[in-house]
C-alpha atoms as a PDB file:
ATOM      1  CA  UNK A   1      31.679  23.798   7.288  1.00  0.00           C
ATOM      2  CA  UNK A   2      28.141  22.979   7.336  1.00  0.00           C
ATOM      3  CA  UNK A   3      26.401  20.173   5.329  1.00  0.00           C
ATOM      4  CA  UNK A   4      24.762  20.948   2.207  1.00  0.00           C
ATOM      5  CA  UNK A   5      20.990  19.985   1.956  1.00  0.00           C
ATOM      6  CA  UNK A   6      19.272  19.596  -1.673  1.00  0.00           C
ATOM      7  CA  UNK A   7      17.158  22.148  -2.036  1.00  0.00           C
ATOM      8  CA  UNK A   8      13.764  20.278  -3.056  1.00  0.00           C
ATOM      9  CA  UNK A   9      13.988  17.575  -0.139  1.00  0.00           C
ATOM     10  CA  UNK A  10      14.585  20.206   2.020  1.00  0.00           C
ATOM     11  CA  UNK A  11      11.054  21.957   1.295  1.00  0.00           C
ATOM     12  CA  UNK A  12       8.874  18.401   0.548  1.00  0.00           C
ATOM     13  CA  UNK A  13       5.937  18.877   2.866  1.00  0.00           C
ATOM     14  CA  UNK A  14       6.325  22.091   4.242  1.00  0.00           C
ATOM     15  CA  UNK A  15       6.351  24.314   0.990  1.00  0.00           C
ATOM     16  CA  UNK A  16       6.378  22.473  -1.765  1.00  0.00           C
ATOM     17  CA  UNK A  17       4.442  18.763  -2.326  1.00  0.00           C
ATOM     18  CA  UNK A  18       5.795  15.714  -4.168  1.00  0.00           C
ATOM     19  CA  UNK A  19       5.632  15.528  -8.092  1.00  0.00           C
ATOM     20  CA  UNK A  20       3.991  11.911  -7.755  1.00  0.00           C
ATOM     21  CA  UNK A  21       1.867  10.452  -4.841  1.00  0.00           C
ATOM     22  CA  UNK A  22       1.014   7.401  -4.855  1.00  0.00           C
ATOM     23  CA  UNK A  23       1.950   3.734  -3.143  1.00  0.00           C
ATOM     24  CA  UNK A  24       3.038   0.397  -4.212  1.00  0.00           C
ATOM     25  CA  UNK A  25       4.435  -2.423  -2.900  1.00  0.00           C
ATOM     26  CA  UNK A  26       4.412  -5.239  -5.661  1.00  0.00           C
ATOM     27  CA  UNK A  27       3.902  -2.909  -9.154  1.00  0.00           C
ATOM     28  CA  UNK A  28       6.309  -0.184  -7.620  1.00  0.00           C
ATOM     29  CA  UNK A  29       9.155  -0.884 -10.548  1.00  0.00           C
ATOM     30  CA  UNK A  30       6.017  -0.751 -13.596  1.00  0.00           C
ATOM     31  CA  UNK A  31       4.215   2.450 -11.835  1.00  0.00           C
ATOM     32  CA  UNK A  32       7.705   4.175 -11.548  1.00  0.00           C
ATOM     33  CA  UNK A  33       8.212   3.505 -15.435  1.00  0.00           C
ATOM     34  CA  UNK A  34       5.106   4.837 -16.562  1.00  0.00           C
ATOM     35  CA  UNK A  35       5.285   7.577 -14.127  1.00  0.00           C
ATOM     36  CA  UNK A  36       8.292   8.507 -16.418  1.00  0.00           C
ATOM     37  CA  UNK A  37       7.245   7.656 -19.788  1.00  0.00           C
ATOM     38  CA  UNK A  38       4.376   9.974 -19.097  1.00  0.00           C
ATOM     39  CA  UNK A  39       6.006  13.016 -18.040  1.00  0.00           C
ATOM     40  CA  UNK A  40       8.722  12.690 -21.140  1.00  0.00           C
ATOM     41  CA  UNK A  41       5.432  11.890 -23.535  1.00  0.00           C
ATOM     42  CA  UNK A  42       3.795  15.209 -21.646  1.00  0.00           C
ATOM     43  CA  UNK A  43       6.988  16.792 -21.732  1.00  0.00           C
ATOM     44  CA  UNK A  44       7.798  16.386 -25.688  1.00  0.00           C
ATOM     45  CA  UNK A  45       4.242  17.330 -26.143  1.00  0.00           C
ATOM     46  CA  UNK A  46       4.039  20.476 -24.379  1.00  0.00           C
ATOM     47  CA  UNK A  47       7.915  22.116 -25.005  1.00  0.00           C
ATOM     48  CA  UNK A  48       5.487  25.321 -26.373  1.00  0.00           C
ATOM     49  CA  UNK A  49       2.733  25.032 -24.104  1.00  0.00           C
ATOM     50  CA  UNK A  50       4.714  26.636 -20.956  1.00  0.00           C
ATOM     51  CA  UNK A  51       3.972  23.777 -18.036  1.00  0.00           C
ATOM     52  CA  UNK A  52       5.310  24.245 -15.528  1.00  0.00           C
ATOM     53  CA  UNK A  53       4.781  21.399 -13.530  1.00  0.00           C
ATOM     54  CA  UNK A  54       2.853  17.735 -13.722  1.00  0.00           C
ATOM     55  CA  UNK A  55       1.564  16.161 -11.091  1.00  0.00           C
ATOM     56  CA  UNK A  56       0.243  12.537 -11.050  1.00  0.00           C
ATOM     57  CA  UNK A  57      -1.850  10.705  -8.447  1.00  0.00           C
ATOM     58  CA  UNK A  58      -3.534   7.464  -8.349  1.00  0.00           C
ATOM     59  CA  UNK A  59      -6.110   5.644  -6.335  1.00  0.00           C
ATOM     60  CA  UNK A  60      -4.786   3.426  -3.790  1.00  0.00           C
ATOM     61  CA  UNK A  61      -7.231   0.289  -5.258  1.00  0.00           C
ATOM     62  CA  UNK A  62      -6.221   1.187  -8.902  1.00  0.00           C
ATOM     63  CA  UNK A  63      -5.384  -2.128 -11.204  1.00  0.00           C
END
């Protein structure tokens, strides 16, 4: 039987990008929680608005 391969990781990079891009070593934990309290703010927002998809990207130097 073969292995089974999630669908999304599969495709990163080759047709399909990331959702978030961005780096952190020592504010990884905070980014990763706003990351997500965006997207559910967006998300609640926008249930009639028909997105699709949100991306989010920061500057490497942001503070």
């Amino acid at each position: 039987m073969g292995q089974k391969v999630h669908p999304v990781g599969f495709r990163l990079g080759i047709t399909r990008t990331w959702d978030s891009r961005w780096f952190e070593d020592k504010q990884y934990r905070q980014w990763l929680h706003e990351d997500l309290a965006m997207r559910k703010q967006i998300d609640s927002l926008s249930r009639s608005a028909a997105v699709s998809k949100v991306e989010i990207e920061r500057r490497a130097n942001q503070a």
